[in-house]
N, C-alpha and C. Protein backbone atom coordinates (compact mmCIF):
# COMPACT_ATOMS: atom_id res chain seq x y z
N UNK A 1 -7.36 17.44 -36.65
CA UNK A 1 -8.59 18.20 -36.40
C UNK A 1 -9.77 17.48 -37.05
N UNK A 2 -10.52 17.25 -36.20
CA UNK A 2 -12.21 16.35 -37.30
C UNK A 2 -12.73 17.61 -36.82
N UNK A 3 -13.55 17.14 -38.11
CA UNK A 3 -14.87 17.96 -38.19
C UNK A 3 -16.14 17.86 -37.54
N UNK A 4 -16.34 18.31 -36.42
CA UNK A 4 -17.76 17.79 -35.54
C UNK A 4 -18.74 19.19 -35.51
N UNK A 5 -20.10 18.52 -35.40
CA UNK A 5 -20.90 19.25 -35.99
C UNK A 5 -21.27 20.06 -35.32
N UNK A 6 -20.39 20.13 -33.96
CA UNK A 6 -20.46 21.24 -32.47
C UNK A 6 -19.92 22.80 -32.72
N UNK A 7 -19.07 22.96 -33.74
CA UNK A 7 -18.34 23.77 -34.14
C UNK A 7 -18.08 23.83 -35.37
N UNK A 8 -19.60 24.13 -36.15
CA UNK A 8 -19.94 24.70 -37.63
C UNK A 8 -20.53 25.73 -37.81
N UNK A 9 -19.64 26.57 -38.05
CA UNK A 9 -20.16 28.03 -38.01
C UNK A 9 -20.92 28.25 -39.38
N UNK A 10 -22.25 27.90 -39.38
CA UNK A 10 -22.83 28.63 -40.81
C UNK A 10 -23.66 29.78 -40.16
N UNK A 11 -24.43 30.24 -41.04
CA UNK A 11 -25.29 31.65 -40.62
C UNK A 11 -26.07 31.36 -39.63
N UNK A 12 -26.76 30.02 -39.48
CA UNK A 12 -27.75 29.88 -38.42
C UNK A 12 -26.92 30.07 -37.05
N UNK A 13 -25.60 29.80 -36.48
CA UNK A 13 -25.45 29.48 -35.77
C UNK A 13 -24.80 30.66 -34.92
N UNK A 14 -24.44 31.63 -36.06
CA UNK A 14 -23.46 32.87 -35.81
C UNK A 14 -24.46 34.01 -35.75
N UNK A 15 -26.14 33.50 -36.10
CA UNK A 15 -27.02 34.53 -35.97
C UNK A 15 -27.25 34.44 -34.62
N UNK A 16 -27.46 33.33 -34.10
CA UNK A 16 -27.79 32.42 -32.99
C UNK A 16 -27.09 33.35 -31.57
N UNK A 17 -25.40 33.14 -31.70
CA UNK A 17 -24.87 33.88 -31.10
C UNK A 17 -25.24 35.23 -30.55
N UNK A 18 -24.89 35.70 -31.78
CA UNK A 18 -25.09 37.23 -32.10
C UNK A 18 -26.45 38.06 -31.43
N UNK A 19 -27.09 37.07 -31.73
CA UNK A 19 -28.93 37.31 -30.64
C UNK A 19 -28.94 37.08 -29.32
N UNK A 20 -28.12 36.20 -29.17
CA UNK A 20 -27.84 35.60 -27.12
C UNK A 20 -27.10 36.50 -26.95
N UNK A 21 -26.24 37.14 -27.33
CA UNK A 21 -25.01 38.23 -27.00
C UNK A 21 -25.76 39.47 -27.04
N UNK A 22 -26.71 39.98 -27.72
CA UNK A 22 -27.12 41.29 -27.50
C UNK A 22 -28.42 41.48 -26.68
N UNK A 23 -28.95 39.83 -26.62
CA UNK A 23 -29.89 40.27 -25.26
C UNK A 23 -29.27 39.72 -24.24
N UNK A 24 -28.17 39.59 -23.69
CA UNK A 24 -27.42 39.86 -22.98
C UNK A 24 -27.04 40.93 -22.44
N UNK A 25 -26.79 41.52 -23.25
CA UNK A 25 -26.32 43.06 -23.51
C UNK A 25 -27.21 43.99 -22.84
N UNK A 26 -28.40 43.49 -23.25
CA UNK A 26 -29.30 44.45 -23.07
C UNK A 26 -30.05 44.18 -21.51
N UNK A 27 -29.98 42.90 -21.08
CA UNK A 27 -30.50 42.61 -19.63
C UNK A 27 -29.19 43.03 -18.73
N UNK A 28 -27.80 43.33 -19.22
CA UNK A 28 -26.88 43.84 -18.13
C UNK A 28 -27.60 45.20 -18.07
N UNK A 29 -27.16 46.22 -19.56
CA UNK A 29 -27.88 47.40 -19.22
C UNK A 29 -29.05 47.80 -18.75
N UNK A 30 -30.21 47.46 -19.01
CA UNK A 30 -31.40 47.16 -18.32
C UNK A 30 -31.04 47.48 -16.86
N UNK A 31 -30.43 46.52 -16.00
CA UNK A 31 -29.95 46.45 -14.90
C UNK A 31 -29.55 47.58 -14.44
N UNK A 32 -28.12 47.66 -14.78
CA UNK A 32 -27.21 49.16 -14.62
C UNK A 32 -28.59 50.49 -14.36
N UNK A 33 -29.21 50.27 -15.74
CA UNK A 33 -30.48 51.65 -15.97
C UNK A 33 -30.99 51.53 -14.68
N UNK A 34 -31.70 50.50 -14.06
CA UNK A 34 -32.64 50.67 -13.43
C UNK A 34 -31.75 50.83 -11.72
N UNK A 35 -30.30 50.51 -11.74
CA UNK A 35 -29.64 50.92 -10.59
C UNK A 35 -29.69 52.48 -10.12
N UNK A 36 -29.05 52.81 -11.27
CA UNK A 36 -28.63 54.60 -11.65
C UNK A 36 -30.00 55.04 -11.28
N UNK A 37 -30.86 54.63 -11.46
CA UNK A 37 -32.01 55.51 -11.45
C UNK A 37 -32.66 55.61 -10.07
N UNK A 38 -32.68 54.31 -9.44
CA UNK A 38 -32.69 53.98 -7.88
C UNK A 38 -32.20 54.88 -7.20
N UNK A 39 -30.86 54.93 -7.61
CA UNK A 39 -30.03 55.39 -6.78
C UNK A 39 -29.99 57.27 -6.99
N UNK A 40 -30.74 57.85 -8.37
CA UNK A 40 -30.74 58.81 -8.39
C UNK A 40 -32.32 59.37 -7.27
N UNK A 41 -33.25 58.33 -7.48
CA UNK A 41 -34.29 58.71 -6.76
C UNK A 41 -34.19 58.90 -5.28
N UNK A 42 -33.56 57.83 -4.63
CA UNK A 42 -33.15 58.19 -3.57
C UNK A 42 -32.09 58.88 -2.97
C-alpha cells in the first residue's frame, strides 16, 4: 500500500465531502419538493 496524496483523509478533505454530499442532498430534495407540489397543484 503507498501512500498517495489522492487518499488523505485530513479535516479539509472530509469537510470537503461532507459539503458536496449535503448539497447534494439538498438539490435531490429541492427537486422531489418542487415535484409533489406540481403535482399537488394540478
Amino acid at each position: 500500500m503507498k501512500d498517495t496524496t489522492l487518499f488523505t483523509w485530513d479535516n479539509g478533505t472530509f469537510i470537503m465531502v461532507v459539503v458536496f454530499g449535503l448539497v447534494i442532498i439538498g438539490l435531490v430534495a429541492s427537486v422531489l419538493i418542487m415535484m409533489n407540489s406540481d403535482k399537488k397543484i394540478k
